[in-house]
Protein backbone atom coordinates (compact mmCIF):
# COMPACT_ATOMS: atom_id res chain seq x y z
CA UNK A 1 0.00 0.00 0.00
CA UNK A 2 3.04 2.16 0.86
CA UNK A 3 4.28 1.94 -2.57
CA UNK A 4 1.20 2.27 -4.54
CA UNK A 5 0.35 5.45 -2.15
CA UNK A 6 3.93 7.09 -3.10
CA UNK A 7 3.18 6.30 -6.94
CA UNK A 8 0.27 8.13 -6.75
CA UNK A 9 1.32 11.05 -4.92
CA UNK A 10 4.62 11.22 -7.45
CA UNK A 11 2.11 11.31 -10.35
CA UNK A 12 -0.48 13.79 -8.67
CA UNK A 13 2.70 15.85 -7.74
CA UNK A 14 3.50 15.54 -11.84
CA UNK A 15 -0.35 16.74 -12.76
CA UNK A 16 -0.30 19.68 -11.08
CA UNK A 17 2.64 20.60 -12.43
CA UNK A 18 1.11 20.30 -15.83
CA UNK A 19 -2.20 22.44 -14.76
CA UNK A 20 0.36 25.43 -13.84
CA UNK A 21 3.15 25.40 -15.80
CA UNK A 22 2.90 26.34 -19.55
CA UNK A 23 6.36 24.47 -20.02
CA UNK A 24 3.74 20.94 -19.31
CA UNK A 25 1.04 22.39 -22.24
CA UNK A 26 2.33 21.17 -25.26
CA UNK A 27 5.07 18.57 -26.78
CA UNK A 28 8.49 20.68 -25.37
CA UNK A 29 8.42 18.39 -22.23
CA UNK A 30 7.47 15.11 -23.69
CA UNK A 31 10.89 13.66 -23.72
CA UNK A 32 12.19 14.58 -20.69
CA UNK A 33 9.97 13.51 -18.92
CA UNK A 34 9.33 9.79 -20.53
CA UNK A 35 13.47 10.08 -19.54
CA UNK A 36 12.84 10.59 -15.86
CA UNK A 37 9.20 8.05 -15.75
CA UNK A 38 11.42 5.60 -17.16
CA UNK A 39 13.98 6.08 -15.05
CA UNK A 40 11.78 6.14 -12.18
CA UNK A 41 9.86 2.97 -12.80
CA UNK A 42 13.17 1.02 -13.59
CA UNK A 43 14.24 1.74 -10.57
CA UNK A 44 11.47 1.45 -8.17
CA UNK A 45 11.07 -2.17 -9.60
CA UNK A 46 14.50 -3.26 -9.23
CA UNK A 47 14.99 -1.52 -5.42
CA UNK A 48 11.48 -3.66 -4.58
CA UNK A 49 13.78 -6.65 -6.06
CA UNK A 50 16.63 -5.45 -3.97
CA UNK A 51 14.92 -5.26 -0.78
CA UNK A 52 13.29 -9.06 -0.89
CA UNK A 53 16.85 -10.46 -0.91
CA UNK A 54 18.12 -7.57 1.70
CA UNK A 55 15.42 -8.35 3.70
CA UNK A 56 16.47 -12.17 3.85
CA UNK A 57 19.90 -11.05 4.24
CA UNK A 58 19.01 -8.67 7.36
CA UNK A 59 16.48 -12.09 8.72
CA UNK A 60 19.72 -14.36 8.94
CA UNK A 61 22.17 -11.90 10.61
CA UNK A 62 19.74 -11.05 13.46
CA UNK A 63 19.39 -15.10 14.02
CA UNK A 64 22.85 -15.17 13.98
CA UNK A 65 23.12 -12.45 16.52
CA UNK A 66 20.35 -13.36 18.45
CA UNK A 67 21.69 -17.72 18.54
CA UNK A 68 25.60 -15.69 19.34
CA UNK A 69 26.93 -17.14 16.35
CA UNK A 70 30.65 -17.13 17.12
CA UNK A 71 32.88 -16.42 13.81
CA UNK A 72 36.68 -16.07 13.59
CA UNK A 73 38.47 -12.21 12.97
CA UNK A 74 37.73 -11.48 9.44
CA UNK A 75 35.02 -13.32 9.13
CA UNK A 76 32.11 -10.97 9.98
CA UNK A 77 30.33 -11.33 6.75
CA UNK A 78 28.87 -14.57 7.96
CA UNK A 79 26.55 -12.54 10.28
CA UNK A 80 25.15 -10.89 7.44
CA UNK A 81 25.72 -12.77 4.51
CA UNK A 82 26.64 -10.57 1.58
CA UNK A 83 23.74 -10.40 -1.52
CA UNK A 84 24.36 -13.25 -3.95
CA UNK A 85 25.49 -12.21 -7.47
CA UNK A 86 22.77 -14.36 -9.39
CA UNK A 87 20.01 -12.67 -7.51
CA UNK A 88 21.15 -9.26 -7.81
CA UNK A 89 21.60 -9.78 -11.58
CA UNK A 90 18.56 -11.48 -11.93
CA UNK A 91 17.25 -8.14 -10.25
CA UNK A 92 18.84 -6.42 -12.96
CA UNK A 93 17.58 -8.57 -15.98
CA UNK A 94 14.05 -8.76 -14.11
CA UNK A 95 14.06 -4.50 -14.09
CA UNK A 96 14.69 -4.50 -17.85
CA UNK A 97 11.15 -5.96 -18.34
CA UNK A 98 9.35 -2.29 -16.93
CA UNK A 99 12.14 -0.35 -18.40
CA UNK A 100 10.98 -2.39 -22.05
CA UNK A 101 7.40 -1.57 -21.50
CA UNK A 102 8.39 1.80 -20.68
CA UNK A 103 9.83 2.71 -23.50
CA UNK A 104 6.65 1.13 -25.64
CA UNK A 105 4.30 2.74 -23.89
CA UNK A 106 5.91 5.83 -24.24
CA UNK A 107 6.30 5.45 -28.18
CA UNK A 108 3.70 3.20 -29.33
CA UNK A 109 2.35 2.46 -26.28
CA UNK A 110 0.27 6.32 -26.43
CA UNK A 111 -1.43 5.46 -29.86
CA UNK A 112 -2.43 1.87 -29.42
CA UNK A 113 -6.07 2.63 -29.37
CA UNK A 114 -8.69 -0.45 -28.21
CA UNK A 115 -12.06 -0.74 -28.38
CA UNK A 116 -14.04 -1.49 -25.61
CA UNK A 117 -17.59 -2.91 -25.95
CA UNK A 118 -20.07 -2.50 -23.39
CA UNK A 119 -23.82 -3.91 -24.12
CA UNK A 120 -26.62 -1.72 -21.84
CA UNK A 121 -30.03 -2.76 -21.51
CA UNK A 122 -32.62 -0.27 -20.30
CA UNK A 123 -36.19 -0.59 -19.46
CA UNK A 124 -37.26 2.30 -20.34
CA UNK A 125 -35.37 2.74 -23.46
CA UNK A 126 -37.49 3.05 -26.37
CA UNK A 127 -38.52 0.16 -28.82
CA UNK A 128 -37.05 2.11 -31.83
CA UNK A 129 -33.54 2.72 -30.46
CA UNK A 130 -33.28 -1.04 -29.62
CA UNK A 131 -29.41 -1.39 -30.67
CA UNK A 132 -28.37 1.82 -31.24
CA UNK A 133 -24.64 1.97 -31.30
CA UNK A 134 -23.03 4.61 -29.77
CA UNK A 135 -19.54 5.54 -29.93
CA UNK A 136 -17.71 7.50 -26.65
CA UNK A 137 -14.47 9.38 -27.30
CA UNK A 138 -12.75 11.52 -24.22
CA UNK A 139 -9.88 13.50 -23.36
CA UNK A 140 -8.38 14.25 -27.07
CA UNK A 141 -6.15 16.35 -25.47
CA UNK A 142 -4.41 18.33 -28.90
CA UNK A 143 -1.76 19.92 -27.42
CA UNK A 144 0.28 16.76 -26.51
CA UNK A 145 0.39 14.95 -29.91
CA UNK A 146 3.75 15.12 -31.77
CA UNK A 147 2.32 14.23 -34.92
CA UNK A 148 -0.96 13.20 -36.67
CA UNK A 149 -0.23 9.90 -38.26
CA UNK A 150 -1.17 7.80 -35.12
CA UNK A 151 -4.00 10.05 -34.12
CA UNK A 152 -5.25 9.27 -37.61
CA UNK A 153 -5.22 5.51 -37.18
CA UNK A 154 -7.74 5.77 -33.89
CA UNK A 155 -10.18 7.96 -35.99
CA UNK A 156 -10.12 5.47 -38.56
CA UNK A 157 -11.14 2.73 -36.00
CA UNK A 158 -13.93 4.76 -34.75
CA UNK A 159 -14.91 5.11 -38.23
CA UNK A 160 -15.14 1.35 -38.83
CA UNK A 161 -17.33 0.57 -36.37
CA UNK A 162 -19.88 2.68 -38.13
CA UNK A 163 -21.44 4.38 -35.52
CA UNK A 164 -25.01 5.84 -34.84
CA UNK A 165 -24.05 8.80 -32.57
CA UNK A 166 -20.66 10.06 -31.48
CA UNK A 167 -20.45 11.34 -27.62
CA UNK A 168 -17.33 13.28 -27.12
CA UNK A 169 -16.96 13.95 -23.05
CA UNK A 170 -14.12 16.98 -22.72
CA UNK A 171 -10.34 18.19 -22.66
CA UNK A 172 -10.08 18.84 -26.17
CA UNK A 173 -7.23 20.61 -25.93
CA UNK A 174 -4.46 21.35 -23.17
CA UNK A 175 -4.68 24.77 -22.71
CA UNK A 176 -4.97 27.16 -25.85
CA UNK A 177 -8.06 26.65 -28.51
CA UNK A 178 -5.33 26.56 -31.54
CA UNK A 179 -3.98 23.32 -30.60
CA UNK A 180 -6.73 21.39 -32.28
CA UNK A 181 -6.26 22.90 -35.08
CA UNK A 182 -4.03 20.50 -37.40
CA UNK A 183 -6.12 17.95 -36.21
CA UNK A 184 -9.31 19.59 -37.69
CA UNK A 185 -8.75 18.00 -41.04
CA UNK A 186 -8.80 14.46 -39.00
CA UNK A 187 -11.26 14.69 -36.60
CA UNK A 188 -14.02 16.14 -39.37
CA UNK A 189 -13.56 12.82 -40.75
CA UNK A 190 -16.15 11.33 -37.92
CA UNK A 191 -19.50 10.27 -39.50
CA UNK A 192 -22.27 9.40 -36.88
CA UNK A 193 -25.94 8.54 -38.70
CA UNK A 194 -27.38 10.75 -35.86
CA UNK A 195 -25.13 13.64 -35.27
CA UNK A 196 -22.07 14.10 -33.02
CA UNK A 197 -22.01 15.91 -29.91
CA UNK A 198 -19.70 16.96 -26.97
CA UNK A 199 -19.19 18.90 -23.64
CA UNK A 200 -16.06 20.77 -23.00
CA UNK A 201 -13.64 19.32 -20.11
CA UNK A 202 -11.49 21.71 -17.14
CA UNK A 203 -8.64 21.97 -19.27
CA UNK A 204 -11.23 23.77 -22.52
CA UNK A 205 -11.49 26.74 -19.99
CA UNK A 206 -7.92 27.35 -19.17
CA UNK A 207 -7.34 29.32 -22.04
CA UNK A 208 -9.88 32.21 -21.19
CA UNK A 209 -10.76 31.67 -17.41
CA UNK A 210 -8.56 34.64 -16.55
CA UNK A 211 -9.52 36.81 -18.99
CA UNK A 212 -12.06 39.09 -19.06
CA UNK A 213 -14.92 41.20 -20.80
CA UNK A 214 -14.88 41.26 -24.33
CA UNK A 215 -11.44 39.86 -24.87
CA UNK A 216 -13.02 36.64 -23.17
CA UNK A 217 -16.21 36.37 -25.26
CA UNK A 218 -13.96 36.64 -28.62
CA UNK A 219 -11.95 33.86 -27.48
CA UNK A 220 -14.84 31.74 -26.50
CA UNK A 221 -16.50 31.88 -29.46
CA UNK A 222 -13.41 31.32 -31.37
CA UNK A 223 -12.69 28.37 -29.58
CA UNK A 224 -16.12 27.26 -30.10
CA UNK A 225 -16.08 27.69 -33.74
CA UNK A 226 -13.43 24.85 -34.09
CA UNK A 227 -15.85 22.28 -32.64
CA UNK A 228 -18.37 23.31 -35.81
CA UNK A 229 -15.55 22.73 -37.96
CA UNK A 230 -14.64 19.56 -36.48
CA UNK A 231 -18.61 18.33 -37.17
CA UNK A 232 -19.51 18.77 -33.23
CA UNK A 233 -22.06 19.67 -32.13
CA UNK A 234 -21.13 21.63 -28.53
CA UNK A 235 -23.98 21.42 -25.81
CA UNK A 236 -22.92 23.92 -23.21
CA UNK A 237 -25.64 22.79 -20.45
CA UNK A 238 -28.21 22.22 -23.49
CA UNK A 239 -30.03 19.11 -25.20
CA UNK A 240 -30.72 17.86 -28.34
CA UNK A 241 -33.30 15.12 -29.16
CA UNK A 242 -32.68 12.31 -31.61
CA UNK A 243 -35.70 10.76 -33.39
CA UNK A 244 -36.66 7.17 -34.89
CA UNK A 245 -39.69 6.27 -36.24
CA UNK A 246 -41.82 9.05 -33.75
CA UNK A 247 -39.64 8.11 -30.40
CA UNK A 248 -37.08 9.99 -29.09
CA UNK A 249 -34.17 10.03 -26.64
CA UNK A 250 -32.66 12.88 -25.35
CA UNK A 251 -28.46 13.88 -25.31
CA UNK A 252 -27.86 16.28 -22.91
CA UNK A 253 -24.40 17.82 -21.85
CA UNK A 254 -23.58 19.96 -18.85
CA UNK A 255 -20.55 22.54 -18.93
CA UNK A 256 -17.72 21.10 -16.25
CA UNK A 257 -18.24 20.39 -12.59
CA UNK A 258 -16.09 18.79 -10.78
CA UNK A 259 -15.35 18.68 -7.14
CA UNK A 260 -12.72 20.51 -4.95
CA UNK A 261 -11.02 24.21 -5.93
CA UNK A 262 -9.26 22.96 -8.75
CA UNK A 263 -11.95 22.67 -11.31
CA UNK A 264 -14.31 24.67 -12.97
CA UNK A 265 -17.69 24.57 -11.74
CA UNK A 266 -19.86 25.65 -14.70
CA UNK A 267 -22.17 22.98 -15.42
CA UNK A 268 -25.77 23.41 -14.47
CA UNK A 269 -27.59 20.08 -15.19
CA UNK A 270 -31.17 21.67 -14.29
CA UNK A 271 -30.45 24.09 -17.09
CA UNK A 272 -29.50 21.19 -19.61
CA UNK A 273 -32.22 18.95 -19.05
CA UNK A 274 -35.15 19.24 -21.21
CA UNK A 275 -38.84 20.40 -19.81
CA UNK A 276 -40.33 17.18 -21.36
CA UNK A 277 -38.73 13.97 -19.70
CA UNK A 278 -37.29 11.68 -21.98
CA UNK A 279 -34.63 8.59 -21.88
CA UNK A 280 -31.25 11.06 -21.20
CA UNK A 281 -27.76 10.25 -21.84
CA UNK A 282 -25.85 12.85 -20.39
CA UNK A 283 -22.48 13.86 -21.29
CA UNK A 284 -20.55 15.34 -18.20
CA UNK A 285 -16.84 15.69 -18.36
CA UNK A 286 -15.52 14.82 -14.49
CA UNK A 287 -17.40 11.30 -12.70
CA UNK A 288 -17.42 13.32 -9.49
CA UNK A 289 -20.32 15.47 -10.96
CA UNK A 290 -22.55 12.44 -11.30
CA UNK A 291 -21.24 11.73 -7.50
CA UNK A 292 -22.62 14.61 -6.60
CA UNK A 293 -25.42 16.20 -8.75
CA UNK A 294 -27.13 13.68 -11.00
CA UNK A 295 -27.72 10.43 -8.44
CA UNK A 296 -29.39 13.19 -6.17
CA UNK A 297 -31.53 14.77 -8.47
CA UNK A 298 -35.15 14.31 -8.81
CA UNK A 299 -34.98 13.30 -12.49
CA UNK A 300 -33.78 9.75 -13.31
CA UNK A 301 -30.70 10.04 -15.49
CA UNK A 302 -30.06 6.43 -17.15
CA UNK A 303 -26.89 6.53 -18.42
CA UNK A 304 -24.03 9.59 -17.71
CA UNK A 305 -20.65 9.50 -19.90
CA UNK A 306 -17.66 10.92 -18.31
CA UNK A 307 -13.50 11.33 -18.49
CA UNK A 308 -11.13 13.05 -17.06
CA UNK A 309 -9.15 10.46 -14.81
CA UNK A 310 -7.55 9.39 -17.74
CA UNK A 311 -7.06 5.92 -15.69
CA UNK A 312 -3.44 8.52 -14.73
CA UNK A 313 -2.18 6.77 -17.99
CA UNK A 314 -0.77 4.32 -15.41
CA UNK A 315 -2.01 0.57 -14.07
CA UNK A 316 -2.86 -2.75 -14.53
CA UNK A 317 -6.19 -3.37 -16.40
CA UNK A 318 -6.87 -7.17 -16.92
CA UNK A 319 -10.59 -8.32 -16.68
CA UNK A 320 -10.43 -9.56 -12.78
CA UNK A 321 -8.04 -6.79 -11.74
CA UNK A 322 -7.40 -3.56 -11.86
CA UNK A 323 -5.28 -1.13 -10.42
CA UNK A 324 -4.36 2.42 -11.26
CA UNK A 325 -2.79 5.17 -8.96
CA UNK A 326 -6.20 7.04 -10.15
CA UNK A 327 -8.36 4.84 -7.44
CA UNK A 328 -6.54 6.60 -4.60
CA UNK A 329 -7.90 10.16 -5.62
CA UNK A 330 -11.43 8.81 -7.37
CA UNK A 331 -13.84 6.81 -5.97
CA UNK A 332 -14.92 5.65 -9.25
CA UNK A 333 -12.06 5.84 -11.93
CA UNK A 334 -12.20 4.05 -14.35
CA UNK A 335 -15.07 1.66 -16.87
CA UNK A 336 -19.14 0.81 -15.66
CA UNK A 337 -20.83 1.89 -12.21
CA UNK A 338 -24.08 1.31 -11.48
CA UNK A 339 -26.19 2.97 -8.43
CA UNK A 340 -30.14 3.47 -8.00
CA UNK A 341 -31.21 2.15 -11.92
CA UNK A 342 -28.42 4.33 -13.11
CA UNK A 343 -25.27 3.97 -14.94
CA UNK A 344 -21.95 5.71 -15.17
CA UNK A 345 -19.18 4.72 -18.04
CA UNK A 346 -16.10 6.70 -17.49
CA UNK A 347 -13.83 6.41 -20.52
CA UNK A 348 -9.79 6.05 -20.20
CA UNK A 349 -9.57 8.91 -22.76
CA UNK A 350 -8.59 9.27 -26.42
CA UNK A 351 -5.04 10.94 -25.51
CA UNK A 352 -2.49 11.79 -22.81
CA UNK A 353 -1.19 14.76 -20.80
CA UNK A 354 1.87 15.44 -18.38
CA UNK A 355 2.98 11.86 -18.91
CA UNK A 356 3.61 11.20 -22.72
CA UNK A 357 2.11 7.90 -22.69
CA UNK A 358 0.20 5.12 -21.42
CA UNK A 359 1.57 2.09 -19.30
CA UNK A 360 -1.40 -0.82 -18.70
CA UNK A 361 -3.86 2.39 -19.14
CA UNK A 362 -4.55 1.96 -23.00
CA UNK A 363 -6.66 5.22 -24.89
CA UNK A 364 -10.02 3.69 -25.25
CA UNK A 365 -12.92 3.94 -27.62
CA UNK A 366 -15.61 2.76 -26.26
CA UNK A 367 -18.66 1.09 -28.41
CA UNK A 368 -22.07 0.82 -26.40
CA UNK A 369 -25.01 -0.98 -27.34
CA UNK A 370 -28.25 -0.37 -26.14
CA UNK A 371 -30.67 -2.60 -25.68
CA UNK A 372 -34.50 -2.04 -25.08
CA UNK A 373 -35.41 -4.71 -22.19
């Protein structure tokens, strides 16, 4: 627990860096810091190595001192026997195996986008949308990308899977609203039968949240001009309704709330939600929103997208286990949740920040399926 608690405080430490420090906003600090990660997490492993056979070591000599083993002048090493040179190279071979995934994870690692596929069955879901497909996308995250050709490659996949609506939950950039833009050509690739739609995330409002006036309203709508040209459709605590064959469900998105003094606190879900009631997906960047506004509101939200935790890019996630750094700050982190007839999905994200990469935390699309029980 000790360890995992110090990883976690060492990447927190490394996140709030990258809020304040314009140095952490775009590519400039990418490769010094996958230096010093690597670095780090090579060496971690092979002190934890290190300290199983010192700890043996230290096990015998206090037996020895306890029994008053009695050894001849010279001889003192047989108190505490010294490490043995197989284990402490096998410590070394056995550290090469992070420092390898490292360095992947950190180069290819970052791009290797997966689908996940997550079938959702809803009583009150109606007849007509009975396997709708809908694609989730998160945390694009522009500003961190060296280059387009492996961005390209995820859009593609999202492409094949031939979607029926697109739900893009936040951080589309890292800081400034130009950053997206040689990845407008890309992105405006995305074809959804139904329409595409998305929510901005904490790091969309860094670029104007200290300015103010009129200077902050240009920006604003600047910035929200580049989601039209990317094809989305931005619902800034608003709603649109998709119909098929006379029923309709309703995709509403809230402006970000998440808790503590960090994050922006703009989104106002009574706002957002429609005067009609209606089966709602709701797009809201940060999982501690749904925490704390939708499961205690009076309307009954079925299924709320989110981000934002990004999984911290760092963890094991097999099918029976997971662990991530992440689960130490959020109560729920990463994948499906399910409280009072409601769901939450919160996606690992589409890209990366502060950390140039992705160890056991792959970028995820995810592909839902709803089903009409």
């Amino acid at each position: 627990m000790g360890a995992s608690l110090y990883v976690y405080y060492q990447f927190n430490q490394l996140y709030q860096i990258a809020e304040s420090r314009s140095f952490f906003r775009g590519t400039d600090a990418n490769f010094p810091i996958a230096v010093v990660l690597t670095s780090l997490i090579t060496k971690l492993f092979w002190a934890a190595l290190i300290l199983i056979q010192d700890l043996g070591r230290f096990l015998l000599g206090l037996k020895n001192l306890i029994f008053k083993r009695k050894v001849s002048e010279g001889d003192e090493q047989k108190i505490f026997p010294p490490r043995r040179k197989f284990l402490t190279l096998a410590a070394a071979g056995l550290a090469g195996i992070p420092f390898l995934g490292m360095i992947y994870s950190l180069t290819k690692g970052k791009y290797a986008y997966v689908v996940d596929r997550v079938k959702l069955q809803f009583s009150d879901l109606p007849k007509s949308f009975h396997g709708l497909k809908v694609v989730q996308i998160s945390d694009i995250h522009a500003g961190s990308y060296e280059g387009t050709e492996g961005v390209a490659k995820g859009v593609e996949m999202i492409d094949e899977l031939n979607p029926d609506v697109i739900l893009y939950t936040g951080d589309l950039i890292n800081h400034d609203k130009d950053e997206i833009d040689p990845f407008i050509p890309i992105f405006s690739k995305l074809k959804a039968k139904h329409g595409i739609y998305a929510v901005l995330g904490n790091h969309d409002y860094y670029g104007f949240r200290r300015m103010e006036g009129a200077e902050k309203e240009e920006y604003k709508l600047a910035f929200f001009e580049k989601f039209k040209q990317l094809g989305f459709t931005l619902l800034n605590n608003d709603h649109r309704f998709i119909e098929i064959e006379g029923e309709k469900i309703c995709i509403t998105g809230v402006e970000n709330w998440g808790r503590g003094r960090w994050w922006p606190k703009e989104g106002d879900l009574d706002k957002a939600l429609p005067a009609e009631t209606a089966f709602t997906i709701l797009l809201s960047h940060d999982p501690t929103h749904w925490e704390d506004k939708v499961l205690t509101h009076p309307r009954h939200i079925p299924l709320t997208l989110s981000g934002h935790t990004h999984g911290f890019q760092f963890g094991v996630n097999f099918k029976n286990f997971k662990w991530s750094p992440a689960q130490y700050r959020y109560k729920r982190w990463m994948g499906l949740y399910e409280e009072k007839n409601q769901y939450l999905y919160i996606n690992r994200g589409f890209g990366f920040l502060a950390m140039p990469g992705r160890v056991g935390m792959t970028p995820e699309i995810t592909l839902f399926t709803l089903e009409s029980a």
